[in-house]
Protein backbone atom coordinates (compact mmCIF):
# COMPACT_ATOMS: atom_id res chain seq x y z
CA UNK A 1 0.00 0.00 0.00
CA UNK A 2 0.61 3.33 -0.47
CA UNK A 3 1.88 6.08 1.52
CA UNK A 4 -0.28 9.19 1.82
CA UNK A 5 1.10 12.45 2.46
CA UNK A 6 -1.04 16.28 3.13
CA UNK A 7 1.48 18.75 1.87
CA UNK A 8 0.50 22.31 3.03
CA UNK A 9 1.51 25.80 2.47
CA UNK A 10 -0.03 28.08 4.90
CA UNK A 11 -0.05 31.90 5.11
CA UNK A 12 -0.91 33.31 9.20
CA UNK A 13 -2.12 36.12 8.75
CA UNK A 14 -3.01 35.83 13.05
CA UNK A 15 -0.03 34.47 14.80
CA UNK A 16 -1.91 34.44 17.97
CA UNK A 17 -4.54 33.30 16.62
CA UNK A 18 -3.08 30.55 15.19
CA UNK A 19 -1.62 29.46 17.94
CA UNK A 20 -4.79 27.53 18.87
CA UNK A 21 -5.16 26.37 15.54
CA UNK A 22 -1.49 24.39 16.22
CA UNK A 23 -3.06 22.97 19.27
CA UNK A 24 -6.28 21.23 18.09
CA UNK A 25 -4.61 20.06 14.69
CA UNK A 26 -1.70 18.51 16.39
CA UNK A 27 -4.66 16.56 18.76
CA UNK A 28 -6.23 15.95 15.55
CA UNK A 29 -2.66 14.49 14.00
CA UNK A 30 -1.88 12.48 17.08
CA UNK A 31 -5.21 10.82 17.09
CA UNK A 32 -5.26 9.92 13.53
CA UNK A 33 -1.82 8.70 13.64
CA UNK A 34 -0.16 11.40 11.27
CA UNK A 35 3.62 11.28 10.89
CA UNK A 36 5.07 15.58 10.95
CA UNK A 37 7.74 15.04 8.59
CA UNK A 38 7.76 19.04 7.97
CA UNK A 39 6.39 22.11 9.97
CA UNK A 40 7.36 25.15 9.65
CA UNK A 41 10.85 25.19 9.33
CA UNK A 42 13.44 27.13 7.35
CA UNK A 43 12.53 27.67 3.53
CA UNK A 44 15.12 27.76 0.69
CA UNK A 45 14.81 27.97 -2.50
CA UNK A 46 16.79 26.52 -4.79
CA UNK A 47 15.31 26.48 -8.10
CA UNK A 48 12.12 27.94 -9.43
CA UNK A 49 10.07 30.87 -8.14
CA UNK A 50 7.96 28.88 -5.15
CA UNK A 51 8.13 30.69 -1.84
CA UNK A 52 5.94 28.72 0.56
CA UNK A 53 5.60 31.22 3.52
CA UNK A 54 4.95 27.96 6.51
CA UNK A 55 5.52 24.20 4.91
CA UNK A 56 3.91 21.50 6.08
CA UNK A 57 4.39 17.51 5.21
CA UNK A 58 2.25 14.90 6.91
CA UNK A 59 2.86 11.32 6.70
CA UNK A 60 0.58 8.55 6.75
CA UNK A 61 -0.23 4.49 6.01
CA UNK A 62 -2.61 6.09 3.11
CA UNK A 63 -4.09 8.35 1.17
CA UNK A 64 -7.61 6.87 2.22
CA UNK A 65 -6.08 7.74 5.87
CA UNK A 66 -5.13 11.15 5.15
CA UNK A 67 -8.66 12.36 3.85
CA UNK A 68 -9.74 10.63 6.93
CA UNK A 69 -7.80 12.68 9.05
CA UNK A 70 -8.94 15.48 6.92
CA UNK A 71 -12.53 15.06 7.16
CA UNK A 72 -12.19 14.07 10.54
CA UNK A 73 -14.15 15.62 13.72
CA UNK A 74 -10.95 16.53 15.39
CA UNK A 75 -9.27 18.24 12.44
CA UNK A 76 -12.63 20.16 11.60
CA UNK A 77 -12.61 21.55 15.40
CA UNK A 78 -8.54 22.89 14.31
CA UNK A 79 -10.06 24.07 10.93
CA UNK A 80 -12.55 26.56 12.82
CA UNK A 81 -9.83 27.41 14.92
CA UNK A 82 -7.80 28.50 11.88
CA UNK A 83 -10.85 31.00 10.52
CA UNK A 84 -9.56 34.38 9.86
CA UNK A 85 -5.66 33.04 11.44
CA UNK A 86 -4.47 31.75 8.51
CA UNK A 87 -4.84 30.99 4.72
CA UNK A 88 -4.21 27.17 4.24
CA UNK A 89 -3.13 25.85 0.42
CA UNK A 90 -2.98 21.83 1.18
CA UNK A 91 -2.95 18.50 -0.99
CA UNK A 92 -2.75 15.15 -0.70
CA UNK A 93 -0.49 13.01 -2.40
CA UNK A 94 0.35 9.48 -2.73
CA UNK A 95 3.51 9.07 -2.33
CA UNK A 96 6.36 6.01 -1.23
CA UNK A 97 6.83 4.56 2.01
């Protein structure tokens, strides 16, 4: 099987905000067994014109298990934490591993 990752880009436009948004979505990833591969560290680019302002990579056993996570109870109560915080740009892609 497949590896499923949620790639996101995310914009805060209310760091204190978002502070609780970080809270309930890292419940939400421990509970649905995500894998933080990436968040929010240092940026470079190296080729191309992509400047992702906050980059985050989630792991997990599927893609089927990362829209779960997605459309999941706990990650909705982190979304309406997020409203008017932040500006989210996220995928999921199935990936190796």
């Amino acid at each position: 099987m497949s590896a499923g990752y949620i790639i996101a880009n995310v914009t805060v436009t209310n760091p204190a905000q978002y502070e609780d948004y970080k809270k309930w979505s890292s419940e939400a990833m421990r509970v649905h067994g995500a894998e933080v591969l990436v968040r929010g560290g240092k940026v470079e680019v190296i080729e191309g014109d992509w400047t992702p302002d906050r980059l985050v990579i989630l792991k997990f056993p599927s893609v089927a298990a990362a829209k779960a996570f997605d459309a999941s109870p706990e990650y909705g109560k982190a979304r309406s934490a997020r409203q008017g915080a932040a500006v989210m740009r996220m995928i999921v892609v199935e990936g190796v591993g």
